[in-house]
N, C-alpha and C. Protein backbone atom coordinates (compact mmCIF):
# COMPACT_ATOMS: atom_id res chain seq x y z
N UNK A 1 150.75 17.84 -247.28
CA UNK A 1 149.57 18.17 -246.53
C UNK A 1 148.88 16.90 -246.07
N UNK A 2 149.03 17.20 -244.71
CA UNK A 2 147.72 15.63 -244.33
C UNK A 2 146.32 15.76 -244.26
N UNK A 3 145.97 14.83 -244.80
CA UNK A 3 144.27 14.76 -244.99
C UNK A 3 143.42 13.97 -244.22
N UNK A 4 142.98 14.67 -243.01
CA UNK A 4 141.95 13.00 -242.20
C UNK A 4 140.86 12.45 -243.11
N UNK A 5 140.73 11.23 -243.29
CA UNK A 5 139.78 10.12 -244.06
C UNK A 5 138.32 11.23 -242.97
N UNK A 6 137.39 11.04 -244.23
CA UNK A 6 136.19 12.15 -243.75
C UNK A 6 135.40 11.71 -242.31
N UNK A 7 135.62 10.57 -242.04
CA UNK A 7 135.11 9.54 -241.13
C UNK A 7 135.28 10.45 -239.79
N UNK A 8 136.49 10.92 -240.15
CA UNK A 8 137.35 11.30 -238.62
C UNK A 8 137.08 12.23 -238.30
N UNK A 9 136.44 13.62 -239.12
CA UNK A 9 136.40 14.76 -239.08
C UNK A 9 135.55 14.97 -237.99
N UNK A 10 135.47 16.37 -237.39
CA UNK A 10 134.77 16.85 -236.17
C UNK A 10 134.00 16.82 -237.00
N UNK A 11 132.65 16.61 -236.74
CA UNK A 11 130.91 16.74 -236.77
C UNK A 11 130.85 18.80 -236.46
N UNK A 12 130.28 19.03 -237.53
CA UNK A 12 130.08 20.81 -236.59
C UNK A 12 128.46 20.88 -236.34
N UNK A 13 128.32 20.71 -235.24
CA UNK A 13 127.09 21.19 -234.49
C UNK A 13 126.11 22.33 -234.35
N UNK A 14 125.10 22.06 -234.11
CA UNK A 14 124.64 23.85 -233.68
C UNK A 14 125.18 24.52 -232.49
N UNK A 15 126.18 23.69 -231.66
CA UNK A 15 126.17 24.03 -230.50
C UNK A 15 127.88 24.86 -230.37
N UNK A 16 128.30 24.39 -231.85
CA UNK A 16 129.62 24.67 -232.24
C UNK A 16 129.89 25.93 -233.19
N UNK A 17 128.74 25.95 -233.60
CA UNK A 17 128.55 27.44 -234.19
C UNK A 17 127.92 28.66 -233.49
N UNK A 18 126.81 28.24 -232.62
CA UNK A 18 126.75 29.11 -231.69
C UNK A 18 127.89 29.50 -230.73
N UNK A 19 128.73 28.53 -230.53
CA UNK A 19 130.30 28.74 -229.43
C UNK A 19 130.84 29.79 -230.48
N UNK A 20 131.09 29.35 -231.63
CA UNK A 20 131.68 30.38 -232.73
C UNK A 20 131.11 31.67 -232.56
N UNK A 21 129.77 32.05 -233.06
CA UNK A 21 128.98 32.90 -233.02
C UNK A 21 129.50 33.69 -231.53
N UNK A 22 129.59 33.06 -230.54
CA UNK A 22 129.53 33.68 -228.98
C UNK A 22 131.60 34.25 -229.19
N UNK A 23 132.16 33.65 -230.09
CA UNK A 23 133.67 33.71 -230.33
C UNK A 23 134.41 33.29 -229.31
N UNK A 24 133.85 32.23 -229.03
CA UNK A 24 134.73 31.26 -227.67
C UNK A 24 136.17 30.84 -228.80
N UNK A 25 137.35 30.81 -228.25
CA UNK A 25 138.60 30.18 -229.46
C UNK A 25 138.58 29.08 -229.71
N UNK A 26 137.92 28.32 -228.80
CA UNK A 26 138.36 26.75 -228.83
C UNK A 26 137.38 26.32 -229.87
N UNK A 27 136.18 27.02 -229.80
CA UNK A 27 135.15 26.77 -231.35
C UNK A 27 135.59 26.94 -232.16
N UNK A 28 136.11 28.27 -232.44
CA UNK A 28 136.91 29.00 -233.92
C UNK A 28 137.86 28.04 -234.29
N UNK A 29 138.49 27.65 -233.17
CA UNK A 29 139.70 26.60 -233.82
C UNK A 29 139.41 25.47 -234.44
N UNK A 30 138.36 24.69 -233.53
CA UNK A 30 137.93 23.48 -233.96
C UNK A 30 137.22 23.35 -235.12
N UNK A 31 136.48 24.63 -235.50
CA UNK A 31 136.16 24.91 -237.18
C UNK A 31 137.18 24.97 -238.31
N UNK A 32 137.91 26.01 -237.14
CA UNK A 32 139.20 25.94 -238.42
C UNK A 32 139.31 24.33 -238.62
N UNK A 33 139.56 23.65 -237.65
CA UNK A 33 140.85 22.52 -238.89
C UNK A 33 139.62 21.90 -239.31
N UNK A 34 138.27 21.92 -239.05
CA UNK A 34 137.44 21.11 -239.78
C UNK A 34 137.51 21.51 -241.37
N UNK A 35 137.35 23.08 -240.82
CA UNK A 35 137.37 23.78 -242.53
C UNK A 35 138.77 23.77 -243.41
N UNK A 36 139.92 23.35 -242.46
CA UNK A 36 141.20 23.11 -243.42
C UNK A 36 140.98 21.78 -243.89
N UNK A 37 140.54 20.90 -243.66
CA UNK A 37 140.59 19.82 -244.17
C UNK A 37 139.34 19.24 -245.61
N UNK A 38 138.10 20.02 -245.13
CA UNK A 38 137.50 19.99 -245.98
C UNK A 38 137.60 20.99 -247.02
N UNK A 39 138.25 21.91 -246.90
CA UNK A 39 138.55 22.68 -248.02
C UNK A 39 139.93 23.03 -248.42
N UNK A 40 140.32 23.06 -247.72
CA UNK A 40 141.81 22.89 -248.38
C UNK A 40 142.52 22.34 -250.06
N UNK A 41 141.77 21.02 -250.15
CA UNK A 41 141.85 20.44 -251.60
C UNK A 41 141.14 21.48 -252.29
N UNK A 42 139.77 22.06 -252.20
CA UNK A 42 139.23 23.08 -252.83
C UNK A 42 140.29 24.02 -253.41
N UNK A 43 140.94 24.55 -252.34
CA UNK A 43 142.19 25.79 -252.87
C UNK A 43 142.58 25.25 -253.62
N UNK A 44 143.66 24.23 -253.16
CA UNK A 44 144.65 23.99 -253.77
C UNK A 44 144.45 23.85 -255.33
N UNK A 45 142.99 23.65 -255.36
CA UNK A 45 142.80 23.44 -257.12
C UNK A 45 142.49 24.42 -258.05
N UNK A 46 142.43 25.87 -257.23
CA UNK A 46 142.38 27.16 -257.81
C UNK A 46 143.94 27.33 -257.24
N UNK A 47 145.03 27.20 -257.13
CA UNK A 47 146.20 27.84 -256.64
C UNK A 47 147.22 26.93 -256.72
N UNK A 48 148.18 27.73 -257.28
CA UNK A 48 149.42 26.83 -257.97
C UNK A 48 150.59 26.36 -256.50
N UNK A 49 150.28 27.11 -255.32
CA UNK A 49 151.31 26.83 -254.33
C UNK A 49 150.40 26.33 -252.75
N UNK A 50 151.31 26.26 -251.99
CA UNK A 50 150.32 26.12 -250.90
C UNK A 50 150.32 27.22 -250.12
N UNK A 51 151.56 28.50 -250.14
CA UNK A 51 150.94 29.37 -249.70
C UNK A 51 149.92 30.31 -249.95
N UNK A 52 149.61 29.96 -251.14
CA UNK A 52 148.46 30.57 -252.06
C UNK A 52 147.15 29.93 -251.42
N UNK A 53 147.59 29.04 -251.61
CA UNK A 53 145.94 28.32 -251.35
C UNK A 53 145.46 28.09 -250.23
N UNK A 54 146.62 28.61 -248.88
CA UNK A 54 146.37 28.74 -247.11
C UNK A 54 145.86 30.12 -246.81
N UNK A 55 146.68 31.06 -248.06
CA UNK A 55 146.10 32.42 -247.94
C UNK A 55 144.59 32.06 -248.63
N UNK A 56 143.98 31.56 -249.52
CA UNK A 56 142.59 31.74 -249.73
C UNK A 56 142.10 30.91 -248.85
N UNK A 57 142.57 29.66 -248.19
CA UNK A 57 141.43 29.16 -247.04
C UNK A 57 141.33 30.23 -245.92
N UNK A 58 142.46 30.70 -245.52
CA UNK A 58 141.93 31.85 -244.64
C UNK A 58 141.10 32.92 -244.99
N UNK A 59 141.11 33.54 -245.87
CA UNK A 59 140.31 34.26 -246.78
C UNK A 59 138.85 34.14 -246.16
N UNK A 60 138.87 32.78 -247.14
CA UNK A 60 137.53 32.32 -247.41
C UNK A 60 136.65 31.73 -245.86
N UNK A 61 138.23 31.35 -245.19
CA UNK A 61 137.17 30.67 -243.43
C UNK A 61 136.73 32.65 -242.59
N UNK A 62 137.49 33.00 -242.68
CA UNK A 62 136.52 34.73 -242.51
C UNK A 62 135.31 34.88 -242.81
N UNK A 63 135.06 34.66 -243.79
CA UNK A 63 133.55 34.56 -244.92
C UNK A 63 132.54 34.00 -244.01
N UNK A 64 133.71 32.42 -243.94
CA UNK A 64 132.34 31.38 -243.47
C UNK A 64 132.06 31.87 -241.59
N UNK A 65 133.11 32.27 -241.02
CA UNK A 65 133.12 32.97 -239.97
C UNK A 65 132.07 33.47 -240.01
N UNK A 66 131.70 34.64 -240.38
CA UNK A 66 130.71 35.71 -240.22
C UNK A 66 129.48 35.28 -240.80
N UNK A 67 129.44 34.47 -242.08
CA UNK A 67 128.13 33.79 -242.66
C UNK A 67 127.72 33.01 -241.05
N UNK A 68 128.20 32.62 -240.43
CA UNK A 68 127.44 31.49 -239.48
C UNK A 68 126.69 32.52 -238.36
N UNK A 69 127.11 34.16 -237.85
CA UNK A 69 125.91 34.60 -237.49
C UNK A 69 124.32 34.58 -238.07
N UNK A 70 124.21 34.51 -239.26
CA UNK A 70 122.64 34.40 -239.83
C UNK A 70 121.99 33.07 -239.81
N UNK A 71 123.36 32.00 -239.54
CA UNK A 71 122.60 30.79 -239.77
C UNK A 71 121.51 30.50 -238.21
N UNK A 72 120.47 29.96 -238.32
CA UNK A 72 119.78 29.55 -236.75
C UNK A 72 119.14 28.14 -237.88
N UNK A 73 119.68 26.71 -236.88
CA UNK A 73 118.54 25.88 -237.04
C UNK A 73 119.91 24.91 -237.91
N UNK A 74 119.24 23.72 -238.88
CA UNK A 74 120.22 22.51 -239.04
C UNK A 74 120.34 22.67 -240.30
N UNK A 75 121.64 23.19 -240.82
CA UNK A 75 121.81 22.74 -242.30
C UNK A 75 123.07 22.39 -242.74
N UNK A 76 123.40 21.78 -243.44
CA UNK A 76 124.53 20.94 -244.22
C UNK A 76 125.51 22.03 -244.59
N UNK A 77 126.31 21.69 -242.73
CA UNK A 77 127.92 23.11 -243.35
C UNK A 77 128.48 22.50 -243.91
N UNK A 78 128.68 21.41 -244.30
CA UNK A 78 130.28 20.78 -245.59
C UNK A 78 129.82 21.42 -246.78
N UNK A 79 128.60 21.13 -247.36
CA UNK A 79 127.99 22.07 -248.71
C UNK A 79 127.86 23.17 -248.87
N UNK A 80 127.36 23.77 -247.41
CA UNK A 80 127.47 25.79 -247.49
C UNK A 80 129.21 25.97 -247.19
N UNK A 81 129.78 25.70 -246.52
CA UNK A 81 131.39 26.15 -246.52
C UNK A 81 132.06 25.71 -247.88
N UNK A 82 131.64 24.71 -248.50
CA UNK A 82 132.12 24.65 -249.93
C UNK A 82 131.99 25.96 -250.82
N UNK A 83 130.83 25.99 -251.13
CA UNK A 83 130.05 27.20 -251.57
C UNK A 83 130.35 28.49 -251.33
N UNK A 84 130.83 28.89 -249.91
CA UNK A 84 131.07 30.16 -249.10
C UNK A 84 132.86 30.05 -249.80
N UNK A 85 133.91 29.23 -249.96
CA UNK A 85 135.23 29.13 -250.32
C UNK A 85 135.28 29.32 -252.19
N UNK A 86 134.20 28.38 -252.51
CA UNK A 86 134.32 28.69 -253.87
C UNK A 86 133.95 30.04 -254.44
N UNK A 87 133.01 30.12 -254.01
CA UNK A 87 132.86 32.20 -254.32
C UNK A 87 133.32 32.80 -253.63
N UNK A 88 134.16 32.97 -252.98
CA UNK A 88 135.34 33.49 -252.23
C UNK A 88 137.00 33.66 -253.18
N UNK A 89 136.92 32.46 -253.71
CA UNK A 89 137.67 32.37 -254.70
C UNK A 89 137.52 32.70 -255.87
N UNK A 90 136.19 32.42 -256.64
CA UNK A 90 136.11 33.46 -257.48
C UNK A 90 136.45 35.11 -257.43
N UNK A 91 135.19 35.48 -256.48
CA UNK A 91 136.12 36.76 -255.73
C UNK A 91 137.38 37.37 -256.17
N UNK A 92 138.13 36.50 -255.38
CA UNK A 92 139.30 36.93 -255.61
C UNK A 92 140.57 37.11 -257.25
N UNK A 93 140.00 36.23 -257.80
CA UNK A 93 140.19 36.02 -258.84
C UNK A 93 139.65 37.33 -259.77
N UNK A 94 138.32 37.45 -260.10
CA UNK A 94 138.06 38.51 -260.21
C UNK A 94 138.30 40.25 -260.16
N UNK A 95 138.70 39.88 -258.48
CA UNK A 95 139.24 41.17 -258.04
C UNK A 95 140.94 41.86 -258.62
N UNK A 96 141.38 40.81 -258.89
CA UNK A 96 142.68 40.44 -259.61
C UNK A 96 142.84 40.97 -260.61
N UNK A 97 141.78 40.54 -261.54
CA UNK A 97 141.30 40.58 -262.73
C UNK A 97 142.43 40.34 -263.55
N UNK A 98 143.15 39.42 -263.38
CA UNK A 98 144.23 38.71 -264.22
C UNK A 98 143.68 38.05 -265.14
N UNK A 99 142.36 37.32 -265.34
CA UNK A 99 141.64 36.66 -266.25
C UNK A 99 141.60 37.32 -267.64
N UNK A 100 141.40 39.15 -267.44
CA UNK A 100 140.80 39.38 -268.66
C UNK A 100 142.47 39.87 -270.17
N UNK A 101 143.40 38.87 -269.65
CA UNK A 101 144.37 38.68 -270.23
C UNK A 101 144.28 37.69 -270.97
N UNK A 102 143.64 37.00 -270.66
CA UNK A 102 143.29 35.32 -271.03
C UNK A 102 142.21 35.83 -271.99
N UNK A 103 141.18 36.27 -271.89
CA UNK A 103 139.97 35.93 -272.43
C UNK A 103 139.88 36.50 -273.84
N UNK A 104 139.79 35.43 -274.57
CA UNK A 104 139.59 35.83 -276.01
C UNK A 104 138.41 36.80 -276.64
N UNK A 105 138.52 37.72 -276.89
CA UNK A 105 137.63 38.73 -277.68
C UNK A 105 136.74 38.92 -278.67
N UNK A 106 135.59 38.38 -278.74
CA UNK A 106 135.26 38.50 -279.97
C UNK A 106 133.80 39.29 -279.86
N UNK A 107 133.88 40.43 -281.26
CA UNK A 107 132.58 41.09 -281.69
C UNK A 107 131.41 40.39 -281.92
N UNK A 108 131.45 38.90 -282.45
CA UNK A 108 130.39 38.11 -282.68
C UNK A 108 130.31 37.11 -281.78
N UNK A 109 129.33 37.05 -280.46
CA UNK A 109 129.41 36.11 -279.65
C UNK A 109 128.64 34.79 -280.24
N UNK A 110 127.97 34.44 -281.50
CA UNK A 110 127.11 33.55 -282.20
C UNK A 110 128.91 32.17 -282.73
N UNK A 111 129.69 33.56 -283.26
CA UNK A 111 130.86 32.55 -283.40
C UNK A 111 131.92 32.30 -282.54
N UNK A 112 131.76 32.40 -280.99
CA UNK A 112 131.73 31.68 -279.83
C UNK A 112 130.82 30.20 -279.83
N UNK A 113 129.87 30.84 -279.79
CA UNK A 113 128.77 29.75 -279.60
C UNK A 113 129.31 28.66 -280.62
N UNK A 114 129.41 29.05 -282.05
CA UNK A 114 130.00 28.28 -283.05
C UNK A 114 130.89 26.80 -282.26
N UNK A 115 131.94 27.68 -281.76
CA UNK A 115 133.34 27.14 -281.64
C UNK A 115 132.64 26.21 -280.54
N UNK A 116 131.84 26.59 -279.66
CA UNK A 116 131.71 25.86 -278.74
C UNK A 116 130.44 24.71 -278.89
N UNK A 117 130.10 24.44 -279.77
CA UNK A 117 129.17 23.31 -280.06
C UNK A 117 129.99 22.17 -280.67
N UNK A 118 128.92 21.25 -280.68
CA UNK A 118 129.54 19.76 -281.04
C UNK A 118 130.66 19.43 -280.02
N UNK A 119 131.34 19.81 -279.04
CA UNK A 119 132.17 19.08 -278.37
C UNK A 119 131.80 18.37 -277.21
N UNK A 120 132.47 16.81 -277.18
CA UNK A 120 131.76 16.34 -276.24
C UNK A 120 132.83 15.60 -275.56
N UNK A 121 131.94 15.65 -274.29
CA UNK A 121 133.59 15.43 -273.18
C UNK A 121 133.56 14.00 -273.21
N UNK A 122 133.90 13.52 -274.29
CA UNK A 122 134.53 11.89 -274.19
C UNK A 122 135.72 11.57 -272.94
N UNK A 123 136.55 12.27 -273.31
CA UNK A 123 137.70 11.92 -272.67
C UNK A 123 138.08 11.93 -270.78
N UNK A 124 137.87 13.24 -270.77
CA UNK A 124 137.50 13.42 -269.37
C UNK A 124 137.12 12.43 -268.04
N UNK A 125 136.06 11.69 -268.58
CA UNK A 125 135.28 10.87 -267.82
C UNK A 125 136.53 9.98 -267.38
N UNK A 126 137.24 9.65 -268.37
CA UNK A 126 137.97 8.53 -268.37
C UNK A 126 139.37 8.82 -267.86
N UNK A 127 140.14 9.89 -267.49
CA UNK A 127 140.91 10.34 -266.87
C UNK A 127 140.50 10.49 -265.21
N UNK A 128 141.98 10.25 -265.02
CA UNK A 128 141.88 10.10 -263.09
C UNK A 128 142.44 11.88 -262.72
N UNK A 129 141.48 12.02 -261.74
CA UNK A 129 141.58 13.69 -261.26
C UNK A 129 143.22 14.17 -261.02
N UNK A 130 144.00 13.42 -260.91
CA UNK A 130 145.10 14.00 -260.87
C UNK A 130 145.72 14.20 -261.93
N UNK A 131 145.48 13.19 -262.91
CA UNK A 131 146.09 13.54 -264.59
C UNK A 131 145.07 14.70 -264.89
N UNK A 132 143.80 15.11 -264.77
CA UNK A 132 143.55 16.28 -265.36
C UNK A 132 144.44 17.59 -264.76
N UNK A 133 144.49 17.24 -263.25
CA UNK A 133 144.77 18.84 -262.77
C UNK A 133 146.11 19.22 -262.96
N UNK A 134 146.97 17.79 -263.22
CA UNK A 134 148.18 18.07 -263.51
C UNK A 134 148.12 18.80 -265.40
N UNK A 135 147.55 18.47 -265.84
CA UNK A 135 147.42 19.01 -267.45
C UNK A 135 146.90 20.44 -267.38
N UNK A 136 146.24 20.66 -266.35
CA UNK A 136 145.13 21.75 -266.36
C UNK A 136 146.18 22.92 -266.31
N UNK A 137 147.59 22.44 -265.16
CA UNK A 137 148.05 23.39 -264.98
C UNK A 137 149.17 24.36 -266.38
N UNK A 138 149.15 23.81 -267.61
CA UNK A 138 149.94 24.39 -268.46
C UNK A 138 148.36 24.98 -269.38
N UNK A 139 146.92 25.32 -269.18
CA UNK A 139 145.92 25.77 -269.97
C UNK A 139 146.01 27.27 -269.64
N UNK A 140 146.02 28.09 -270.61
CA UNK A 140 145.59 29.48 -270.12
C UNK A 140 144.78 29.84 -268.60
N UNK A 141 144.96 30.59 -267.93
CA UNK A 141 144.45 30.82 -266.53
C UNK A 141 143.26 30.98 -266.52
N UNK A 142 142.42 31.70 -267.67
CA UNK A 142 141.24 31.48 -267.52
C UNK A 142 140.50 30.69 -267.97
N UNK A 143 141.11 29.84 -269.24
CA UNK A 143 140.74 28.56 -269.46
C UNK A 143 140.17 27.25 -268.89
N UNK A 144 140.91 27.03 -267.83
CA UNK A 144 141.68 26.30 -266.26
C UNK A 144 140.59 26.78 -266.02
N UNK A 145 140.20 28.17 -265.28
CA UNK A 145 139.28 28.27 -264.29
C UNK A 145 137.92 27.73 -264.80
N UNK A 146 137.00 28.39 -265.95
CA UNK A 146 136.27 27.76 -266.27
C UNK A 146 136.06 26.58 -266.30
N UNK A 147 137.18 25.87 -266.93
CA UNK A 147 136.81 24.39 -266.97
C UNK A 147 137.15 23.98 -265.56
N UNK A 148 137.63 24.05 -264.46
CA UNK A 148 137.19 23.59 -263.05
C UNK A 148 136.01 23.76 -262.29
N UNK A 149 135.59 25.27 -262.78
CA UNK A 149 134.08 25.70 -262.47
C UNK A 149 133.03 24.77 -262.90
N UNK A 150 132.90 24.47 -264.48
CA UNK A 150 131.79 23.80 -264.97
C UNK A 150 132.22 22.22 -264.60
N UNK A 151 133.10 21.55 -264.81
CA UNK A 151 133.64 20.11 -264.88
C UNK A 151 133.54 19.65 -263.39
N UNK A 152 134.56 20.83 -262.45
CA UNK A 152 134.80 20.30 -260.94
C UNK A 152 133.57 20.72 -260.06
N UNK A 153 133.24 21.76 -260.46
CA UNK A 153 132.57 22.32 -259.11
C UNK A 153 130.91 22.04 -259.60
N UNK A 154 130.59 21.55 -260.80
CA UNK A 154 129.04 21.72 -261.43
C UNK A 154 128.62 23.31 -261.63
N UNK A 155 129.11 23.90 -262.19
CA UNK A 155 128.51 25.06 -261.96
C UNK A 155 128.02 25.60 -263.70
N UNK A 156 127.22 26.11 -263.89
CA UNK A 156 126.42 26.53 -265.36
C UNK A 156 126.98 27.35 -265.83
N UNK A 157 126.82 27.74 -267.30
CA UNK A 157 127.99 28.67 -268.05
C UNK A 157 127.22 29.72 -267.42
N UNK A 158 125.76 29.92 -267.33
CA UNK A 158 124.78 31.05 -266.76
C UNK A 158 125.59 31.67 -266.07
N UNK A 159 126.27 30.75 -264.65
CA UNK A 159 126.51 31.13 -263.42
C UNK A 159 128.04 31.47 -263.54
N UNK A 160 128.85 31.18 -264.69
CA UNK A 160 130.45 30.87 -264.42
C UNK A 160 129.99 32.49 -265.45
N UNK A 161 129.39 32.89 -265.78
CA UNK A 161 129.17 34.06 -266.90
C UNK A 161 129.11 35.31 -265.85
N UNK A 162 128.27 34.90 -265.03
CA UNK A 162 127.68 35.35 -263.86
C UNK A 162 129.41 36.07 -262.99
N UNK A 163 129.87 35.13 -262.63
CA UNK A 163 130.46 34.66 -261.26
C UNK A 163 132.04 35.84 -262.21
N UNK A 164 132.21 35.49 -263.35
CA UNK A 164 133.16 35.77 -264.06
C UNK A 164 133.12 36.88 -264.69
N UNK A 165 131.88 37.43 -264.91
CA UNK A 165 131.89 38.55 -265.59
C UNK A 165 131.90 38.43 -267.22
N UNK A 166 131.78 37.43 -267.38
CA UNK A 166 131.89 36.96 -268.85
C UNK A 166 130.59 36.44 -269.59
N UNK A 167 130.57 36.65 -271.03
CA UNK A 167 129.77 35.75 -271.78
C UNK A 167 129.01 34.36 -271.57
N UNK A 168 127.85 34.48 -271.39
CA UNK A 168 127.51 32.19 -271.61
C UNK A 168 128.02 31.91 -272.61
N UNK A 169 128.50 32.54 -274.21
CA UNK A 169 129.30 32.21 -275.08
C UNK A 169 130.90 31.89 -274.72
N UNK A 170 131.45 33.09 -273.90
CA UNK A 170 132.67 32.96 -273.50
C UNK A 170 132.98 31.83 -272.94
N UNK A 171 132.38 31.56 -272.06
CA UNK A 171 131.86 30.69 -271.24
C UNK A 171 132.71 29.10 -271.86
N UNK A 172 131.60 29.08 -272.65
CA UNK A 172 131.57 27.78 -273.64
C UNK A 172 132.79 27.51 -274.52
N UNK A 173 133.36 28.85 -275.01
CA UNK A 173 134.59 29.10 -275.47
C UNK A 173 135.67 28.63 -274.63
N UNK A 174 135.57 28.93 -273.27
CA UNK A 174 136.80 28.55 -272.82
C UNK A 174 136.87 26.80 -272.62
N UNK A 175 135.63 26.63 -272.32
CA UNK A 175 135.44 25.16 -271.79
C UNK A 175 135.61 24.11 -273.02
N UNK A 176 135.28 24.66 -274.14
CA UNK A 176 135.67 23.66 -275.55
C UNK A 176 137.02 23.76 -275.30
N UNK A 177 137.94 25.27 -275.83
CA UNK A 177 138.85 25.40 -275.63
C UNK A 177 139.98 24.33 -275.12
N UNK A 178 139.83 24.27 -273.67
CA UNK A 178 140.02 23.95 -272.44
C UNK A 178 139.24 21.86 -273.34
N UNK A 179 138.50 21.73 -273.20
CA UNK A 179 139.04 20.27 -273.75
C UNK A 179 139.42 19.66 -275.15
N UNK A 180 139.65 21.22 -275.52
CA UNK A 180 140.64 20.26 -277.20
C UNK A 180 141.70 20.30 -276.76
N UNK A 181 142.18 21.73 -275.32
CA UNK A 181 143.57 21.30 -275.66
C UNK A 181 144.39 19.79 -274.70
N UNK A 182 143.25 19.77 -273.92
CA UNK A 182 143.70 18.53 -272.80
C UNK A 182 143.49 17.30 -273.95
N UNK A 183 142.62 16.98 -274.92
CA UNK A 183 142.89 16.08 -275.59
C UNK A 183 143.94 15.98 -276.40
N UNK A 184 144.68 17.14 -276.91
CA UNK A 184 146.19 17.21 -277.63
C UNK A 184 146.93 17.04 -277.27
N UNK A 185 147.01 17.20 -275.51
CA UNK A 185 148.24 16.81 -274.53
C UNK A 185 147.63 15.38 -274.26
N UNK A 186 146.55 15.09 -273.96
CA UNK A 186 146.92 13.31 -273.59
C UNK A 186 147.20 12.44 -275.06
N UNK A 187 147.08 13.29 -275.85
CA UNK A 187 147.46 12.31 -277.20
C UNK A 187 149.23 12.51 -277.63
N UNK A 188 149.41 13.35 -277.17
CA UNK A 188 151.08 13.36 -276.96
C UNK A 188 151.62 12.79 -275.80
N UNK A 189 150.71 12.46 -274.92
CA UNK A 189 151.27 11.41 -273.77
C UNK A 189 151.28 10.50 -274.36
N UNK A 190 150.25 9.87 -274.79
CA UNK A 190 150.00 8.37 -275.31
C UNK A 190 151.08 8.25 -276.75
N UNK A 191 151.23 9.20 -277.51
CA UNK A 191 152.09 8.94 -278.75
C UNK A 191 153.64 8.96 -277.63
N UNK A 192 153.47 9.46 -276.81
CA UNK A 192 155.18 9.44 -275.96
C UNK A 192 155.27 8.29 -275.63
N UNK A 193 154.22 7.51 -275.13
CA UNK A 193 154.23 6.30 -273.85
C UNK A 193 154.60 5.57 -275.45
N UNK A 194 153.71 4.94 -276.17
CA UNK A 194 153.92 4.35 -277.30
C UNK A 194 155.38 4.29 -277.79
N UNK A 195 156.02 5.45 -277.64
CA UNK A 195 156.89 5.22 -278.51
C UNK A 195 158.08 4.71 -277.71
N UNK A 196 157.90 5.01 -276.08
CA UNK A 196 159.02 4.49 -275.52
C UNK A 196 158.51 3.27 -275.13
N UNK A 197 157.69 2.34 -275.60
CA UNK A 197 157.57 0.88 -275.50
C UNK A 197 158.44 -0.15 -276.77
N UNK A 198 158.01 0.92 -277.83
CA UNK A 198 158.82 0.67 -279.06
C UNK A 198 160.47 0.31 -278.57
């Protein structure tokens, strides 16, 4: 997939959303590849293929399609089309409801909460985004999602509880979860790397 450096990207205008709005093609289009490029990486980090993740940018540029009739006046589309793709993707996810295979069960949400205190994202910080997402991809599916929600996207257990249908305990559950087990796999990288220096 090619990526234009952000420099390059079309500027979207008011004058380019009203063309949209009016459904001239040459607008629609010129949104499109603005919106493939700025979101595209978005998918791809909820979706294991690229036809997966061309089917949710289309998806999700529909959304932003029709969201831009209400808009009148100047506001920051790279941040609302983010926004409009990421809950789009939740969405879908949801609608799926493949998650609630994943999600661990428990009668006492206090020993959620339990499990999910004291952990602190030491490690993380210090990893480069491609070693996480490459690790991310062997974590339970709903594991993964949470922790991209709260870690990648900023989003609150409130809102990932919200967005997910799940617990603020659950929540927290998956996201501890989700970094003990990425610290067990980079410590079996590092005991691997180690040993083939030996």
């Amino acid at each position: 997939m090619k990526v234009v450096p952000i420099k390059q990207r079309l500027e979207i205008t008011l004058e380019i959303i009203q063309a949209c709005n009016r459904e001239d093609r040459k607008a629609i289009n010129m949104l499109y590849e603005h919106c493939f490029q700025l979101l595209m990486p978005v998918c791809f980090r909820y979706n294991n293929n690229e036809e997966d993740a061309r089917a949710a940018l289309n998806q999700g540029f529909l959304k932003i399609l029709a969201g831009l009739k209400q808009m009148d006046g100047e506001f920051n589309f790279g941040a609302w089309a983010r926004r409009i793709m990421v809950n789009s993707l939740i969405d879908e996810y949801r609608k799926n409801k493949r998650y609630t295979d994943h999600i661990a069960k428990s009668d006492n949400e206090r020993e959620l909460d339990y499990h999910a205190t004291g952990t602190k994202n030491e490690g993380e910080s210090n990893l480069g985004y491609d070693t996480i997402m490459k690790l991310l991809e062997a974590l339970p599916e709903a594991t993964a999602y949470v922790f991209k929600l709260y870690v990648i996207e900023g989003f609150s257990h409130k809102e990932i509880g919200d967005q997910l249908d799940i617990s603020e305990g659950t929540s927290k559950w998956h996201l501890s979860t989700a970094r003990k087990m990425l610290r067990e796999k980079l410590e079996a990288l590092e005991n691997h790397k180690q040993r083939m220096v030996i």
